[in-house]
PDB file of N, CA and C in Angstrom:
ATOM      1  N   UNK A   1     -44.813 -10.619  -6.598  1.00  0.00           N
ATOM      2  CA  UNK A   1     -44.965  -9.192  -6.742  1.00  0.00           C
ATOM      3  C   UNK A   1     -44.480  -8.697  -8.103  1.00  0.00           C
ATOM      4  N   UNK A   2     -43.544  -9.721  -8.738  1.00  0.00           N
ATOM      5  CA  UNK A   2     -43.134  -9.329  -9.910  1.00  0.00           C
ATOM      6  C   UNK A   2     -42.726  -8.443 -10.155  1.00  0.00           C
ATOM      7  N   UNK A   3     -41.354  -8.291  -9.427  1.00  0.00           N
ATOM      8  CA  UNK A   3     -40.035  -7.330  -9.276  1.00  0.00           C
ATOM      9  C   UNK A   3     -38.880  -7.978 -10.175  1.00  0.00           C
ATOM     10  N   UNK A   4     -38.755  -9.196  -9.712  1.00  0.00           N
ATOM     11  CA  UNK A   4     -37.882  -9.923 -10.788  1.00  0.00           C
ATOM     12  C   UNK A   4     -37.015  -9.564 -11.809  1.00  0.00           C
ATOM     13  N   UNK A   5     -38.078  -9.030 -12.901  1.00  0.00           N
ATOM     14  CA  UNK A   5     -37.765  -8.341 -13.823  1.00  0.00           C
ATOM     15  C   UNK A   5     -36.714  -6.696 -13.859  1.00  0.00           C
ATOM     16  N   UNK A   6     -36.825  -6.351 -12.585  1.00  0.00           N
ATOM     17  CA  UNK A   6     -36.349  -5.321 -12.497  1.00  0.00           C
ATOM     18  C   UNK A   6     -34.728  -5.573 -12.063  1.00  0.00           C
ATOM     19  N   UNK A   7     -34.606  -6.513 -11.781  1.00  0.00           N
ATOM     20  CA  UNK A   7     -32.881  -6.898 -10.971  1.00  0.00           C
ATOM     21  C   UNK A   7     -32.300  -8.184 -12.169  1.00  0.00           C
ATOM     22  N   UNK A   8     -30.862  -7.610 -12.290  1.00  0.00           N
ATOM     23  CA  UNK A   8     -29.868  -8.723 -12.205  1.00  0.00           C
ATOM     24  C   UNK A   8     -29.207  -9.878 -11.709  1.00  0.00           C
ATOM     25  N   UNK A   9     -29.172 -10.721 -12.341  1.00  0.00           N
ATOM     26  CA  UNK A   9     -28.390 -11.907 -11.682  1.00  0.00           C
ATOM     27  C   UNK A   9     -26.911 -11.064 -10.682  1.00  0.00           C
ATOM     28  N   UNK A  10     -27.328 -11.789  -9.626  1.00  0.00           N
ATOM     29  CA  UNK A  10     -25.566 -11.029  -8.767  1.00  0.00           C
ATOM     30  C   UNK A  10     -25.415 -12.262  -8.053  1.00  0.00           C
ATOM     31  N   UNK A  11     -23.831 -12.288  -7.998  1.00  0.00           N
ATOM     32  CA  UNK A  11     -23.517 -12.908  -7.397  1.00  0.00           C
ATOM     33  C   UNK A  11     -22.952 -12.895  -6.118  1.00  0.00           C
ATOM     34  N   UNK A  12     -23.114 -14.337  -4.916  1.00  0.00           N
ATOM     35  CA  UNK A  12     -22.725 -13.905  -3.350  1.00  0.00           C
ATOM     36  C   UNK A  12     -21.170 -14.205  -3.397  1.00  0.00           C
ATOM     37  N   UNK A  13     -21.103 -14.427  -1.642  1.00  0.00           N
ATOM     38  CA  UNK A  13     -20.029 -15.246  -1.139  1.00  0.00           C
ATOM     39  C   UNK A  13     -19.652 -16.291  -1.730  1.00  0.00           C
ATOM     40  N   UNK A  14     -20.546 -17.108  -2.341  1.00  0.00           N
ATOM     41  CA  UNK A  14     -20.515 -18.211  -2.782  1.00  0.00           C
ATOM     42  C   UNK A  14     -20.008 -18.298  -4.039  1.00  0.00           C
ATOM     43  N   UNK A  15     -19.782 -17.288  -4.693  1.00  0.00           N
ATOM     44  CA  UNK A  15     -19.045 -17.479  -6.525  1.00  0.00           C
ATOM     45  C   UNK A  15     -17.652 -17.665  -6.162  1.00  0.00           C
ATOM     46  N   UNK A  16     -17.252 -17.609  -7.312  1.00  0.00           N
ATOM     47  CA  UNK A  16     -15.887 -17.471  -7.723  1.00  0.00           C
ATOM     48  C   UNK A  16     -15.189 -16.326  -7.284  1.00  0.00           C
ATOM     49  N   UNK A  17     -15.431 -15.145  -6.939  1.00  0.00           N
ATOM     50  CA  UNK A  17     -14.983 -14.119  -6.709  1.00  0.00           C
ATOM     51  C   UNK A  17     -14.958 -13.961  -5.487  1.00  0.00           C
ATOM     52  N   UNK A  18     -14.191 -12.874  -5.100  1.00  0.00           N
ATOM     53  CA  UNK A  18     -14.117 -13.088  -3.441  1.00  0.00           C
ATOM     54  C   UNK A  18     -15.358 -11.499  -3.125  1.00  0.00           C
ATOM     55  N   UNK A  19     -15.858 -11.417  -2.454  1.00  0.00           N
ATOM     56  CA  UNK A  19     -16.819 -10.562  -2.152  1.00  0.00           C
ATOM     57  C   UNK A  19     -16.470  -9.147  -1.969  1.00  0.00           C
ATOM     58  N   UNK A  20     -15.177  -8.537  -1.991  1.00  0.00           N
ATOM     59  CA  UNK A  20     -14.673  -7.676  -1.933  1.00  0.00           C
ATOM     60  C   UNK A  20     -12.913  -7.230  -2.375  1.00  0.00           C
ATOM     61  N   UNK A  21     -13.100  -5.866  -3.190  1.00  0.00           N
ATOM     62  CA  UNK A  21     -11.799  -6.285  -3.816  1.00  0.00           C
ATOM     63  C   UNK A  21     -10.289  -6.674  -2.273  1.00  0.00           C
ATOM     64  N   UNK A  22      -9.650  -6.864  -2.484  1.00  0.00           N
ATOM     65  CA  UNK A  22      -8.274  -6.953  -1.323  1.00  0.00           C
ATOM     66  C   UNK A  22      -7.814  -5.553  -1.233  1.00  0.00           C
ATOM     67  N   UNK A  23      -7.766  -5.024   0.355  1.00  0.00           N
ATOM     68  CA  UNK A  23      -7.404  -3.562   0.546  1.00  0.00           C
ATOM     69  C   UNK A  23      -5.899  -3.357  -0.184  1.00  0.00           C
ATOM     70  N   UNK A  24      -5.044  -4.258   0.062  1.00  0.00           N
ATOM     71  CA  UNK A  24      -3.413  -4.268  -0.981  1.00  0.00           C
ATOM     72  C   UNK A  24      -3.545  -3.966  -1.971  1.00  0.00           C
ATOM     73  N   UNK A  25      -5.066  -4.448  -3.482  1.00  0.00           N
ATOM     74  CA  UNK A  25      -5.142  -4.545  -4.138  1.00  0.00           C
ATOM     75  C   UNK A  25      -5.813  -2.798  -4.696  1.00  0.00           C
ATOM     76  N   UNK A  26      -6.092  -2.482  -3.434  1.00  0.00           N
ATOM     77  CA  UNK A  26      -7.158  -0.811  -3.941  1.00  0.00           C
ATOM     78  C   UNK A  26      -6.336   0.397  -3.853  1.00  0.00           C
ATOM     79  N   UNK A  27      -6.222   1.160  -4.669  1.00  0.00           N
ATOM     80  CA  UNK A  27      -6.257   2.256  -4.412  1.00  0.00           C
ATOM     81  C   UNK A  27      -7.123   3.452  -4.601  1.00  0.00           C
ATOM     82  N   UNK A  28      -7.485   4.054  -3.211  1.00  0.00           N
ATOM     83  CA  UNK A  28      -9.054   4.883  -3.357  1.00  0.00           C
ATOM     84  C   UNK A  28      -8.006   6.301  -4.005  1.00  0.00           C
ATOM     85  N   UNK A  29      -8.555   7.124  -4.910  1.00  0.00           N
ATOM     86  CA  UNK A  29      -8.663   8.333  -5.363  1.00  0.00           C
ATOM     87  C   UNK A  29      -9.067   9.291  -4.636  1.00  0.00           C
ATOM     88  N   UNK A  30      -9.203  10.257  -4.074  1.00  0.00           N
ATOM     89  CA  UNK A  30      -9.857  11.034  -3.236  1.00  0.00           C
ATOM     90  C   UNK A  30      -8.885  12.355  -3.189  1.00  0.00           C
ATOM     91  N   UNK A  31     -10.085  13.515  -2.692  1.00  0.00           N
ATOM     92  CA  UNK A  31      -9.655  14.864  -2.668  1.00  0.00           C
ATOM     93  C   UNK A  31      -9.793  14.720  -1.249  1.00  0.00           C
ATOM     94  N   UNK A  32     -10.593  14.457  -0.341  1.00  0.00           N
ATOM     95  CA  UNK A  32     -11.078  15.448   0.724  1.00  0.00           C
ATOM     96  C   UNK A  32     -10.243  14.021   2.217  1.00  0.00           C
ATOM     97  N   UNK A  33     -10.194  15.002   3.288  1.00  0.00           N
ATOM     98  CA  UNK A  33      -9.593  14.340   4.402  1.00  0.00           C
ATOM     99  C   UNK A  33     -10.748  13.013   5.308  1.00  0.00           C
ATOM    100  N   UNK A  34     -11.435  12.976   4.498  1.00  0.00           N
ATOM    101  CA  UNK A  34     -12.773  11.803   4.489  1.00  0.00           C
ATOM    102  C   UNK A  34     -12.219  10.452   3.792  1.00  0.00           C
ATOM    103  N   UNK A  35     -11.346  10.964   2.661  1.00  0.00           N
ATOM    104  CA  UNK A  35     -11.265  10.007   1.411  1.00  0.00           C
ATOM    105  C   UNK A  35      -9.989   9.438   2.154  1.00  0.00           C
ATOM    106  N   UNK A  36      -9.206  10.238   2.742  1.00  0.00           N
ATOM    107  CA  UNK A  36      -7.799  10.286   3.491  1.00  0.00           C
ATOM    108  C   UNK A  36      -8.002   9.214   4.617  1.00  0.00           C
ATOM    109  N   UNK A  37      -9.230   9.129   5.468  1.00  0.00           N
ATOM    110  CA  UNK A  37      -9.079   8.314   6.438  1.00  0.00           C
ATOM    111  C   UNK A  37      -9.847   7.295   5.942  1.00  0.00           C
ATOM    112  N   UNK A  38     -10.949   6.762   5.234  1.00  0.00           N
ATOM    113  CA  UNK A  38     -11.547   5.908   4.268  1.00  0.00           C
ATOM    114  C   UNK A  38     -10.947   4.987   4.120  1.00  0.00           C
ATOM    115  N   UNK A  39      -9.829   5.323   3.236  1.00  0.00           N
ATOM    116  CA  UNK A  39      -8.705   4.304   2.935  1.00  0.00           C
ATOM    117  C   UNK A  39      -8.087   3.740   3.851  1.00  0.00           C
ATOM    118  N   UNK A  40      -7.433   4.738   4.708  1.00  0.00           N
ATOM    119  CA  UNK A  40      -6.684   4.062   6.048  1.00  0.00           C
ATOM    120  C   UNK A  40      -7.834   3.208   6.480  1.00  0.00           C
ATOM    121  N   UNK A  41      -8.640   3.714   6.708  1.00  0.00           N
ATOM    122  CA  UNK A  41      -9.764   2.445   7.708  1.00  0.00           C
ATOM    123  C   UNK A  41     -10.177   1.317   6.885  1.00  0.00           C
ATOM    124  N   UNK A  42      -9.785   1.202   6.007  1.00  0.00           N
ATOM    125  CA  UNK A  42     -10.220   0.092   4.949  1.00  0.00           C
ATOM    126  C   UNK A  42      -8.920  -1.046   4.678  1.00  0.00           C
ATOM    127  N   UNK A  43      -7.450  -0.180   5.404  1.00  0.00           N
ATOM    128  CA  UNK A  43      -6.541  -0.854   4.491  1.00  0.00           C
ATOM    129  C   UNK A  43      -6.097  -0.901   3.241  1.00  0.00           C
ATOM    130  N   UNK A  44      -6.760   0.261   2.540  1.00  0.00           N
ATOM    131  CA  UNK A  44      -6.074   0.306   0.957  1.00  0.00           C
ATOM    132  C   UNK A  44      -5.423   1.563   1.260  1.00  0.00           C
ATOM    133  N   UNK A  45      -4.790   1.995  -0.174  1.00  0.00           N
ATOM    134  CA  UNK A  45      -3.361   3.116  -0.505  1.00  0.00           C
ATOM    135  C   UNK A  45      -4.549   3.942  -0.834  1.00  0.00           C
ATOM    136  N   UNK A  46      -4.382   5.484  -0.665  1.00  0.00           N
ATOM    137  CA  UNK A  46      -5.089   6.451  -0.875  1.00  0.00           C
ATOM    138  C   UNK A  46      -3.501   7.486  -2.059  1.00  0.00           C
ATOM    139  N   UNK A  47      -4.419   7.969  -2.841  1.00  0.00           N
ATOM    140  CA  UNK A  47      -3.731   8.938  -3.589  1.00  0.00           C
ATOM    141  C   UNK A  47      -4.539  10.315  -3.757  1.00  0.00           C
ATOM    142  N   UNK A  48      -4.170  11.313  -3.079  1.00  0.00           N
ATOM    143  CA  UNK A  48      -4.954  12.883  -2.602  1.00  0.00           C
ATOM    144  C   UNK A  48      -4.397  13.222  -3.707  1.00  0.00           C
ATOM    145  N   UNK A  49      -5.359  13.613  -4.415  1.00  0.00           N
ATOM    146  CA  UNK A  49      -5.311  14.590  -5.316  1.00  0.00           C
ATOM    147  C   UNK A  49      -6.106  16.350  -5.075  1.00  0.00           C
ATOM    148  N   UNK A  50      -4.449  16.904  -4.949  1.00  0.00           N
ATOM    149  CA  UNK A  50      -4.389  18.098  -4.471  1.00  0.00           C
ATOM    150  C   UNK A  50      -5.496  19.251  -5.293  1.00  0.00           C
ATOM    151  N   UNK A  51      -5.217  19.037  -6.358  1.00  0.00           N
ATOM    152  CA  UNK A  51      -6.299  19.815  -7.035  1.00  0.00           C
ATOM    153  C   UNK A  51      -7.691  19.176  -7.073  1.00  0.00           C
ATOM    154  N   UNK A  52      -8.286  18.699  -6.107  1.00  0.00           N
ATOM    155  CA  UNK A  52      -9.762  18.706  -6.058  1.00  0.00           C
ATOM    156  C   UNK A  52     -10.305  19.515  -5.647  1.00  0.00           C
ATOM    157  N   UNK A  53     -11.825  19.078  -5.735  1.00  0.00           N
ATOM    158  CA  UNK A  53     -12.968  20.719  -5.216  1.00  0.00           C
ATOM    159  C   UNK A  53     -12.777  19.838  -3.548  1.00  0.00           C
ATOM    160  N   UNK A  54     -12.792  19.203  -3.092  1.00  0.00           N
ATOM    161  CA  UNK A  54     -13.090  18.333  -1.444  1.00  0.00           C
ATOM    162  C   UNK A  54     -11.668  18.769  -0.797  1.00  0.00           C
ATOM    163  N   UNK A  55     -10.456  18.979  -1.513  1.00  0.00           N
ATOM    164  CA  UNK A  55      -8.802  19.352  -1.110  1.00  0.00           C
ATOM    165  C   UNK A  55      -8.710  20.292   0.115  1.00  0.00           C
ATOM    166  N   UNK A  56      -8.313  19.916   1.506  1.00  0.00           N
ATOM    167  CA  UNK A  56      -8.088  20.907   2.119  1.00  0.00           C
ATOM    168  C   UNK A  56      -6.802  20.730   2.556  1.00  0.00           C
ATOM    169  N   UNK A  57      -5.929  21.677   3.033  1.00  0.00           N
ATOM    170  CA  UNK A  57      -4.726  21.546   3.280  1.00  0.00           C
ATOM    171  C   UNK A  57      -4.648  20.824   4.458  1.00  0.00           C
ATOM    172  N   UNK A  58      -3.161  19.764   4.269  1.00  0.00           N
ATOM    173  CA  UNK A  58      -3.244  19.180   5.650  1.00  0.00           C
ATOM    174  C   UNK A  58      -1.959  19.590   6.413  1.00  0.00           C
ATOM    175  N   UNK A  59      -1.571  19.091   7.780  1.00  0.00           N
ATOM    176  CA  UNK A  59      -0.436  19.529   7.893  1.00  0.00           C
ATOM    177  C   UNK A  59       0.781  18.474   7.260  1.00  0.00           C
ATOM    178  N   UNK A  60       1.966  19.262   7.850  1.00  0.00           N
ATOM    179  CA  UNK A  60       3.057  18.476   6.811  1.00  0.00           C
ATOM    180  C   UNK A  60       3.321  17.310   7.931  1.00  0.00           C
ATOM    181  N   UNK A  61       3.354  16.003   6.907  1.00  0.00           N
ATOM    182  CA  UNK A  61       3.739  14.676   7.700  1.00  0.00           C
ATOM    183  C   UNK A  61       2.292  13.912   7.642  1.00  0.00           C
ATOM    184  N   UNK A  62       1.204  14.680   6.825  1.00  0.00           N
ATOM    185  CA  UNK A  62      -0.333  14.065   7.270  1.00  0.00           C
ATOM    186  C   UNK A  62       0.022  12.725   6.215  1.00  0.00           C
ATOM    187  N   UNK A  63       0.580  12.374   4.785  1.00  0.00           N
ATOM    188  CA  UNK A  63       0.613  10.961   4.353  1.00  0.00           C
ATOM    189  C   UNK A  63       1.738  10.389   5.301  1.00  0.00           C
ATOM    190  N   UNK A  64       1.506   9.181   5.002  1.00  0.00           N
ATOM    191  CA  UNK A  64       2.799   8.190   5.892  1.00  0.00           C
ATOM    192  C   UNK A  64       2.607   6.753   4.759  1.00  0.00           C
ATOM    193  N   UNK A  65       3.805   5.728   4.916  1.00  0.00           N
ATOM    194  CA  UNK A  65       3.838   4.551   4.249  1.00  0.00           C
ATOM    195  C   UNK A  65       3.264   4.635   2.429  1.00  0.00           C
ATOM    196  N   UNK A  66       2.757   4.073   2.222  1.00  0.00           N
ATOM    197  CA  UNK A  66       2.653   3.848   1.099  1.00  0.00           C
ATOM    198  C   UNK A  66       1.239   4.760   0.580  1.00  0.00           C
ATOM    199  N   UNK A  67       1.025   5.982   0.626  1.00  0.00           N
ATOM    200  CA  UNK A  67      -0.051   6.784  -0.067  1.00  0.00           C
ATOM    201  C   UNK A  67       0.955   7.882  -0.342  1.00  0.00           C
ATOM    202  N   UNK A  68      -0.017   8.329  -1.434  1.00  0.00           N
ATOM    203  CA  UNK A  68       0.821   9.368  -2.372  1.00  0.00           C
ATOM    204  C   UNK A  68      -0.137  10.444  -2.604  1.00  0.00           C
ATOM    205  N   UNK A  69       0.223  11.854  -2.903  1.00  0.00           N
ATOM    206  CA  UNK A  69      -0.701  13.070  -3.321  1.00  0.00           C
ATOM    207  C   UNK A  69      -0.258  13.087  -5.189  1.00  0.00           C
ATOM    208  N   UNK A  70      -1.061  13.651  -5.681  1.00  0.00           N
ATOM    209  CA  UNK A  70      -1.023  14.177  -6.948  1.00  0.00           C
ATOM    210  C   UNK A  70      -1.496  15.674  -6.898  1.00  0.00           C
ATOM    211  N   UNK A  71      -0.921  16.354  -7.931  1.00  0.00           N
ATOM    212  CA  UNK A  71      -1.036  18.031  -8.045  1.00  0.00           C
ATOM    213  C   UNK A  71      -1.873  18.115  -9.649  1.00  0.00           C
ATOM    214  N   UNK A  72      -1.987  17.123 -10.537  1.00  0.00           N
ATOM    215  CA  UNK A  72      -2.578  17.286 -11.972  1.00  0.00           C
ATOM    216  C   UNK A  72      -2.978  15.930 -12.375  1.00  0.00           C
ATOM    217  N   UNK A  73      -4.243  15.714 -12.919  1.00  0.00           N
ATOM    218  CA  UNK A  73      -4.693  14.384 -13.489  1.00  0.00           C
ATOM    219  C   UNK A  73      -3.504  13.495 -14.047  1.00  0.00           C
ATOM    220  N   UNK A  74      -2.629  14.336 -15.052  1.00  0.00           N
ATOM    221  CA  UNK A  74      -1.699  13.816 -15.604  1.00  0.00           C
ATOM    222  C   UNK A  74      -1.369  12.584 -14.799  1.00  0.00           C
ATOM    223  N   UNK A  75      -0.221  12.734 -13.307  1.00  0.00           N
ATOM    224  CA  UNK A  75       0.698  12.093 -12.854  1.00  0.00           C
ATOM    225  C   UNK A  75      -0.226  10.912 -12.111  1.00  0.00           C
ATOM    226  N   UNK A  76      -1.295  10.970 -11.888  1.00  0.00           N
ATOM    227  CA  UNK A  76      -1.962   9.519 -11.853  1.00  0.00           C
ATOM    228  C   UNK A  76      -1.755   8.393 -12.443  1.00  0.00           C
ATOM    229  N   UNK A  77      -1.626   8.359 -14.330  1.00  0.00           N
ATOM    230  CA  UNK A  77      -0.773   7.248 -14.699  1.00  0.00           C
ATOM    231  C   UNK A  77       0.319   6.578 -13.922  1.00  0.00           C
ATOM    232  N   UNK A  78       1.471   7.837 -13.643  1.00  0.00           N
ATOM    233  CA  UNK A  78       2.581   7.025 -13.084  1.00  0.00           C
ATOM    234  C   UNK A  78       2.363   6.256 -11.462  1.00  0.00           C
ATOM    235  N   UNK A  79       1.279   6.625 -10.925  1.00  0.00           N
ATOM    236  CA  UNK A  79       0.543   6.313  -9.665  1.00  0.00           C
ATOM    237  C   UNK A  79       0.341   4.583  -9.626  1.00  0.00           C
ATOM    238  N   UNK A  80      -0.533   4.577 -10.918  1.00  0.00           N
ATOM    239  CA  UNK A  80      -0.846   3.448 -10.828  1.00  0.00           C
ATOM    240  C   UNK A  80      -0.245   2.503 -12.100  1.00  0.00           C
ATOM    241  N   UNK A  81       0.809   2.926 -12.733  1.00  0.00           N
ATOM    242  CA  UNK A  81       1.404   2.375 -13.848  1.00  0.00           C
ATOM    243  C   UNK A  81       2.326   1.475 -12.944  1.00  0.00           C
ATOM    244  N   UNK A  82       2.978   2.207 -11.777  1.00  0.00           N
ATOM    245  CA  UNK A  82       4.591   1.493 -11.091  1.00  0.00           C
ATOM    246  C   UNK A  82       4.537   1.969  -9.669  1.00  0.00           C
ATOM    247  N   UNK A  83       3.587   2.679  -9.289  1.00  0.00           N
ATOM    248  CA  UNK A  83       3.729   2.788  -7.850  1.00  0.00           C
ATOM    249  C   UNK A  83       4.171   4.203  -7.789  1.00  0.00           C
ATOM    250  N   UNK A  84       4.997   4.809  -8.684  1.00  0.00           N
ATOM    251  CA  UNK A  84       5.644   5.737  -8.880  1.00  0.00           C
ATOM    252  C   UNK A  84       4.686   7.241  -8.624  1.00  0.00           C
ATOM    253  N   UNK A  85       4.860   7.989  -7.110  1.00  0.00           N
ATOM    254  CA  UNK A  85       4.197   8.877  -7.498  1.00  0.00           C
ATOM    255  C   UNK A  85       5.002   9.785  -5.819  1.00  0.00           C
ATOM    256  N   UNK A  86       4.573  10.823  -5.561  1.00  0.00           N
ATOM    257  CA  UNK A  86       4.965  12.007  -4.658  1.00  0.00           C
ATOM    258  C   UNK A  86       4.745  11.178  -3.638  1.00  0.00           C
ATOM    259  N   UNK A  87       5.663  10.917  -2.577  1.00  0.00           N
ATOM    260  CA  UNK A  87       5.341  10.057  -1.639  1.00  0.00           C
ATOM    261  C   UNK A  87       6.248  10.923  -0.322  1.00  0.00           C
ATOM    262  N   UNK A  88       6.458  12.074  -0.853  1.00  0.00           N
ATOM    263  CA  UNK A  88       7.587  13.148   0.223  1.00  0.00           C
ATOM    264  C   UNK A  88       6.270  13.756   0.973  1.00  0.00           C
ATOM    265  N   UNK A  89       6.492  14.149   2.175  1.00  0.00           N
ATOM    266  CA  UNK A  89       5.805  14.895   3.086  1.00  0.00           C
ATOM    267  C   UNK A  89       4.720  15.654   2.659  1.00  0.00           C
ATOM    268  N   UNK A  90       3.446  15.608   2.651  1.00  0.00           N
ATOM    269  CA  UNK A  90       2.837  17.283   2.419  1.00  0.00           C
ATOM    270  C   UNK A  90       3.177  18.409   2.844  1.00  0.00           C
ATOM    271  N   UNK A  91       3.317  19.552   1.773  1.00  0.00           N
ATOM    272  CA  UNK A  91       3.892  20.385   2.460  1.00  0.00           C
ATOM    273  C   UNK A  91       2.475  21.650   2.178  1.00  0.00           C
ATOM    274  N   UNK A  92       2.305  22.351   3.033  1.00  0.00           N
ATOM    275  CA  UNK A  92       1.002  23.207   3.329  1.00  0.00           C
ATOM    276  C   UNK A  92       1.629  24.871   2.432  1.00  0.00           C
TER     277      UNK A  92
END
């Protein structure tokens, strides 16, 4: 049909790489309470960033364990520089 041309070499299960990154290894970005359970259901760290357009308030106690909120692009560095980021209660 001579599609061929239209696709990239990709690679499977079978490379070197493992087929998906490790949930320990991810952390999803997200505004909205979609992005909030995403992560949980995936096993990776979620970091809510409060100032998004998707941001709705949650109640206080909605993060737990190891996810963090952000209030300004800024403090994302320290998020993912050292772990280092707001990890206290949401507060509404």
């Amino acid at each position: 049909m001579g599609l061929v041309r239209f696709f990239t070499p990709i690679g499977g299960v079978d490379g070197p790489y493992p087929p998906k990154p490790a949930p320990y290894q991810t952390l999803l970005v997200g505004d909205s309470p979609i992005d909030l359970h995403t992560a949980r259901n995936a096993g990776a760290r979620i970091c809510v960033a409060r100032y998004g357009f998707g941001y709705v308030e949650s109640a206080p106690g909605e993060l737990v364990g190891d996810e963090f909120f952000i209030d300004h692009p800024n403090e994302l560095a320290a998020v993912l520089a050292n772990g280092a980021g707001n990890r206290r209660r949401m507060q509404t």
